[in-house]
Protein backbone atom coordinates (compact mmCIF):
# COMPACT_ATOMS: atom_id res chain seq x y z
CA UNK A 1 89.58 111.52 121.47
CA UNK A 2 90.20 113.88 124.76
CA UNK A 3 92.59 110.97 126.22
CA UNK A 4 94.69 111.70 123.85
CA UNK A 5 97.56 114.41 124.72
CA UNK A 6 99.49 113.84 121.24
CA UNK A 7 96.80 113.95 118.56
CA UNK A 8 96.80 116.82 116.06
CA UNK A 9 92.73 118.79 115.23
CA UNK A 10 91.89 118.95 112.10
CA UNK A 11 90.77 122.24 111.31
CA UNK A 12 88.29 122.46 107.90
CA UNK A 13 87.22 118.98 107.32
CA UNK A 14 84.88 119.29 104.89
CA UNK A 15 86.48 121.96 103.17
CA UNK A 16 88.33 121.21 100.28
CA UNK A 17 89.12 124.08 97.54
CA UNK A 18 91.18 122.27 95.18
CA UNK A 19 89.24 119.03 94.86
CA UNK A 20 86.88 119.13 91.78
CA UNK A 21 83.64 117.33 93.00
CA UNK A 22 83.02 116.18 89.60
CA UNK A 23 85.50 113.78 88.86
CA UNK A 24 85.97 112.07 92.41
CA UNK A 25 84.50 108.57 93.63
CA UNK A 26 83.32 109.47 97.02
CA UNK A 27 83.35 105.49 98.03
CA UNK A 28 86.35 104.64 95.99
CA UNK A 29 86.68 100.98 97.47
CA UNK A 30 83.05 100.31 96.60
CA UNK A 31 83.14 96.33 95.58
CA UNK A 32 86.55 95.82 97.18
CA UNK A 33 84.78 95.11 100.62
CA UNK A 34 83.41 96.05 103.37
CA UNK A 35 83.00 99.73 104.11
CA UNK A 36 81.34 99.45 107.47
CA UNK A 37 83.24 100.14 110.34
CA UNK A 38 85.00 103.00 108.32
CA UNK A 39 89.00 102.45 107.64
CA UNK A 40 91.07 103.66 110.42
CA UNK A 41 94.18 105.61 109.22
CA UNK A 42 97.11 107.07 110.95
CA UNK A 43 99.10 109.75 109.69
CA UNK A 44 102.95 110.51 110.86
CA UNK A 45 105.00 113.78 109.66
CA UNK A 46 108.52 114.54 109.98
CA UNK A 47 109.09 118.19 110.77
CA UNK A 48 107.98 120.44 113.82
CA UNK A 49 108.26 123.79 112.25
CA UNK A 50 104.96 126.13 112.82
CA UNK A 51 104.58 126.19 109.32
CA UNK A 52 105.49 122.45 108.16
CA UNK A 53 105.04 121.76 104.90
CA UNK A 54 105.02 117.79 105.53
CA UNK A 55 102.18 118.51 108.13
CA UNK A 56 100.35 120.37 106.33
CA UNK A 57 100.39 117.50 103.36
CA UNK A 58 99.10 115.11 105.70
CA UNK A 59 96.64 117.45 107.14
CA UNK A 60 95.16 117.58 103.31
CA UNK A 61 95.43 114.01 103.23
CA UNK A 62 93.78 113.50 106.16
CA UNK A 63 90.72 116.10 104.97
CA UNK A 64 90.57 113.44 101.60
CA UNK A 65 90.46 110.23 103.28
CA UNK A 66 87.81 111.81 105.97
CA UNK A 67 86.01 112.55 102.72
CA UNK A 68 86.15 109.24 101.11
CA UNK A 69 84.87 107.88 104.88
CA UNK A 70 87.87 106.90 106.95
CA UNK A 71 88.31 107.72 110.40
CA UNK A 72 91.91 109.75 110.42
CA UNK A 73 94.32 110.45 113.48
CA UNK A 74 97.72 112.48 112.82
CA UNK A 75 99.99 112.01 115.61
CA UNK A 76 102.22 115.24 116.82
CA UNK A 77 105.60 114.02 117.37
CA UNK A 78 106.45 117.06 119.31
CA UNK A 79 106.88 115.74 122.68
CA UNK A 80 108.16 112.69 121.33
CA UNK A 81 111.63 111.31 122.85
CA UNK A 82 115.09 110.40 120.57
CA UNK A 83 114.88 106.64 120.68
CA UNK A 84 117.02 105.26 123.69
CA UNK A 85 116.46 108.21 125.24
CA UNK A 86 113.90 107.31 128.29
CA UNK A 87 114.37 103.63 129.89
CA UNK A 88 112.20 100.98 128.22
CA UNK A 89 110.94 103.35 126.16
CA UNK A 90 108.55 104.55 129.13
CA UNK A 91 106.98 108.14 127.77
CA UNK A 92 103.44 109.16 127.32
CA UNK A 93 104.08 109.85 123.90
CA UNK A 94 105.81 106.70 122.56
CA UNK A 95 103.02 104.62 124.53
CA UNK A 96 100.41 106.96 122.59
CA UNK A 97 102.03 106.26 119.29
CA UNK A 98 102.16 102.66 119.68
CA UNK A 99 98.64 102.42 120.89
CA UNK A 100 97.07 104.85 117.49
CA UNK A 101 99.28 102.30 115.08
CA UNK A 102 97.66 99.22 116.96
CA UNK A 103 94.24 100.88 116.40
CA UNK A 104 95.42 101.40 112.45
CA UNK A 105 94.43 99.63 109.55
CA UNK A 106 96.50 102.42 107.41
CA UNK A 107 99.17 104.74 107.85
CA UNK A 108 100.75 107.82 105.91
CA UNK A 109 104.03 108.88 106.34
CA UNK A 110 105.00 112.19 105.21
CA UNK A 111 108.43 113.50 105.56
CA UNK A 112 110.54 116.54 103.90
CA UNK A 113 113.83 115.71 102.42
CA UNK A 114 116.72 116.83 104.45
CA UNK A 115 120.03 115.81 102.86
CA UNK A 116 119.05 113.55 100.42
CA UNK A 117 116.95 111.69 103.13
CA UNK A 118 114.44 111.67 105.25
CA UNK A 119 114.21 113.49 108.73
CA UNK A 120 115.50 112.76 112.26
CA UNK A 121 112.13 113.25 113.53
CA UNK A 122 110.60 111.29 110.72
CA UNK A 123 112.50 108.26 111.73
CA UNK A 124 112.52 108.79 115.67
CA UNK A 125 108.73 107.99 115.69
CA UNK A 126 109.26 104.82 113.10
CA UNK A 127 111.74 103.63 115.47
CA UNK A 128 109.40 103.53 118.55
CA UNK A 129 107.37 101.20 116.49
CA UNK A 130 108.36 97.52 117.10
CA UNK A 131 108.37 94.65 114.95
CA UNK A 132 106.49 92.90 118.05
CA UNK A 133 105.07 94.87 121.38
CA UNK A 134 103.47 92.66 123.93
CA UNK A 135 102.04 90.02 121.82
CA UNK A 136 100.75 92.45 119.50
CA UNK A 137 102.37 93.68 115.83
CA UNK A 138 101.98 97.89 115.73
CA UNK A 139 102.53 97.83 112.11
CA UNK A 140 102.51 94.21 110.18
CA UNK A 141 99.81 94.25 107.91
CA UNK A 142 98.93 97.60 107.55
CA UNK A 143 98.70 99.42 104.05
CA UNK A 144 100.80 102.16 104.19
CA UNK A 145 101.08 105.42 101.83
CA UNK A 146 104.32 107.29 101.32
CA UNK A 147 104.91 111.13 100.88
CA UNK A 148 107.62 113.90 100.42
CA UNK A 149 108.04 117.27 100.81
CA UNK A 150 111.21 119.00 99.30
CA UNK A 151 111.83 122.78 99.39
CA UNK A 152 113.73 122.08 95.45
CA UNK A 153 113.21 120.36 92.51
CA UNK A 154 111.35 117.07 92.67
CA UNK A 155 112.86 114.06 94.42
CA UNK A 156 112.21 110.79 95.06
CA UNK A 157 115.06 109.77 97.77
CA UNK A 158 112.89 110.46 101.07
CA UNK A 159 110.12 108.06 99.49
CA UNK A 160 112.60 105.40 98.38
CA UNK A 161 113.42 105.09 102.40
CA UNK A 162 110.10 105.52 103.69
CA UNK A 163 109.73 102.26 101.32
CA UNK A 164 112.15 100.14 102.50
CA UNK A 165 111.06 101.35 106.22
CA UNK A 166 107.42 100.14 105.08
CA UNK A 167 108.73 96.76 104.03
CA UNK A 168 111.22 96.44 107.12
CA UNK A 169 107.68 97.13 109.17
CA UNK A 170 106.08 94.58 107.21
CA UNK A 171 103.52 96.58 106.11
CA UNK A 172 102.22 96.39 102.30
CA UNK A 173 103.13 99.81 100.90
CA UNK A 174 100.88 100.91 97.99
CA UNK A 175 102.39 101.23 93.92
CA UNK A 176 101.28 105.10 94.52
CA UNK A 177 103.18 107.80 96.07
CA UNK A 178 103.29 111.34 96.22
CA UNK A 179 106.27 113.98 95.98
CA UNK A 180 106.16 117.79 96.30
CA UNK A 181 108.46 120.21 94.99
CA UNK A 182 109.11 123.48 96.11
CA UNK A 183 106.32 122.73 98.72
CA UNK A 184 106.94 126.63 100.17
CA UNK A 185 105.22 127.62 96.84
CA UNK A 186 102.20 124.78 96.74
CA UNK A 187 99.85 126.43 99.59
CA UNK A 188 98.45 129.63 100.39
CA UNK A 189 98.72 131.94 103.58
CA UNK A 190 95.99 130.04 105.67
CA UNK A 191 97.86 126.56 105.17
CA UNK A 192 95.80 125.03 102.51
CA UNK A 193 96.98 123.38 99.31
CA UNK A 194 96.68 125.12 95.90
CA UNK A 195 95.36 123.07 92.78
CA UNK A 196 97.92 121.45 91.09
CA UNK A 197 99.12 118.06 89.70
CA UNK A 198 100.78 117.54 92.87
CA UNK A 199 97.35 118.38 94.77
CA UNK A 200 96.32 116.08 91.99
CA UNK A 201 98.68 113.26 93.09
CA UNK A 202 97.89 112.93 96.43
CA UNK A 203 93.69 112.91 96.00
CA UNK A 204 95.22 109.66 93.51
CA UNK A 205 97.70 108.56 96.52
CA UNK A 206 94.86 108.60 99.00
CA UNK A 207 92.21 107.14 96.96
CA UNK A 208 94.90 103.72 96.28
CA UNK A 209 95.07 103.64 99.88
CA UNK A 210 91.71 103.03 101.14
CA UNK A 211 90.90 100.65 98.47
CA UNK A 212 93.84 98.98 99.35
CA UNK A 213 93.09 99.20 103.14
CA UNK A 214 89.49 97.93 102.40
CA UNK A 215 90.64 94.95 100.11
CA UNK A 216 93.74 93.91 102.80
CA UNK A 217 91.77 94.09 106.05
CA UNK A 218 89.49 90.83 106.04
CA UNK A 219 92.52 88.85 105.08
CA UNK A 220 95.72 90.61 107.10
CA UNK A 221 95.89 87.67 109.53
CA UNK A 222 96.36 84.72 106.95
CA UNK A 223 98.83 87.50 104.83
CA UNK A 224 101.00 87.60 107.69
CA UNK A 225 101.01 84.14 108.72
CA UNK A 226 104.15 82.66 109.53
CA UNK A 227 105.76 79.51 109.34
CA UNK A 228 108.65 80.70 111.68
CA UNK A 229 106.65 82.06 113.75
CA UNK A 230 104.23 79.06 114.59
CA UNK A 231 107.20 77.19 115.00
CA UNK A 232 108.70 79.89 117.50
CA UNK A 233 105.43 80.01 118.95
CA UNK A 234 104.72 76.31 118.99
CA UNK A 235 101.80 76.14 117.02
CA UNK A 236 101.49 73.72 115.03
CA UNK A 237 98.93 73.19 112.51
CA UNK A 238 95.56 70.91 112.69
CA UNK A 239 95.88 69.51 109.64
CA UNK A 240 92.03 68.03 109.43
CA UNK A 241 90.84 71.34 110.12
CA UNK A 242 93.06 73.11 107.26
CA UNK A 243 91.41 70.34 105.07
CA UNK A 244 87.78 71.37 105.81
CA UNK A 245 88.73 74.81 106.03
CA UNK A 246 90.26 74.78 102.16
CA UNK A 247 86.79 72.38 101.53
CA UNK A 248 84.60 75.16 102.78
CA UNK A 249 86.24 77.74 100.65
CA UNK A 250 85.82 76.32 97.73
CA UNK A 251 81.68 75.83 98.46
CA UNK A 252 81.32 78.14 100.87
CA UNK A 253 77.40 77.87 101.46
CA UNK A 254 77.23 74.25 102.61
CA UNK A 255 80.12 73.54 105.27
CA UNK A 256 82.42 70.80 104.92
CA UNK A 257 81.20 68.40 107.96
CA UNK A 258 77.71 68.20 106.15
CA UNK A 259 78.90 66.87 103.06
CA UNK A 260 80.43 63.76 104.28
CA UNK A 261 78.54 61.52 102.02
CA UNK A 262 78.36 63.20 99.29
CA UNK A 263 80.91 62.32 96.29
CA UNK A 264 83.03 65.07 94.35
């Protein structure tokens, strides 16, 4: 991870005072498939104050999903350029970003509320992430999680955008989500988050999304298949292979090409 210039430490991994042990599945995608290589999750924020409350949410998401067995990388959008701002989009930072969402499987976004909405900064970095970026998609496919901050009562406007920014992405944004009020009240002096149903929330938020990441993965490329796109592309499809390949899946232990004689 030393390559990287715009990659947040995580201080305090495998500390976690408000999580009670007791009640937690440490594997909570056991059965939903395979756990092995872990799920790789990147985590975006939306504010660069020294003491920001929507980093320091992800930070204790990030501590939970390295607990459950992920592999986590929170981008700092410090350095990170107004869109439009540098020709072609040519900054160390924006290539960075787009290279940790292409090594993603899952992403949280985390942003405070500013104005009924969510942050410049919160946006900036999910505008430097193209539908399409050399032959590759940054974000299609990817389960994503969404999260608020808000230094008032409880609202819901910042994750109502960050959801129809997931689905503009065409990611598959989990049911769950997680909202904190008065977030200047929810963590202690050294940064960490006190117990409470919204610490509550996001240990529920985070365990959705790697189950979800887990089930999606082996299956992301036919989810996202396109008719438009093999068209655009010019591939079209082999339809005596699609035949064998539906044959197979319905008995998957004896391929298609060996049954030949047999009658159904």
């Amino acid at each position: 991870m030393s390559e990287y210039r715009h990659l947040r430490s995580l201080a305090d991994v495998e500390h976690l005072p408000a999580l009670k042990p007791e009640y937690v599945h440490r594997r909570p995608a056991l059965g939903l498939g395979e756990l092995d290589p872990p799920p790789r999750i990147l985590l975006l924020y939306g504010s660069l104050r020294e003491r920001s409350y929507s980093r320091l949410v992800v930070e204790e998401a990030a501590r939970l999903l390295e607990f459950f067995g992920c592999e986590t990388r929170i981008f700092d959008p410090a350095d990170l350029p107004m869109p439009d701002q540098v020709q072609d989009d040519d900054h160390p930072a924006v290539h960075e970003l787009r290279e940790h969402s292409l090594w993603s499987e899952g992403q949280v976004w985390c942003s405070p509320e500013r104005h009924g909405q969510i942050t410049g900064i919160m946006k900036s970095q999910i505008d430097h992430l193209p539908l399409a970026f050399k032959g590759m998609r940054p974000t299609q496919g990817r389960a994503l999680a969404v999260m608020q901050v808000s230094a008032g009562s409880q609202s819901f406007n910042s994750v109502n955008s960050l959801r129809v920014l997931g689905r503009w992405m065409r990611m598959f944004t989990i049911p769950n989500q997680s909202s904190v009020a008065k977030a200047f009240t929810e963590f202690d002096e050294s940064g960490r988050m006190k117990s409470s149903s919204y610490y509550d929330r996001i240990v529920d938020v985070v365990e959705e999304l790697v189950r979800f990441t887990v089930l999606l993965r082996p299956h992301v490329d036919q989810l996202v298949d396109r008719y438009s796109e093999r068209i655009e592309a010019g591939q079209p499809i082999n339809a005596s292979a699609e035949i064998l390949a539906s044959i197979d899946a319905l008995v998957p232990n004896q391929p298609a090409s060996s049954r030949t004689s047999q009658s159904y």
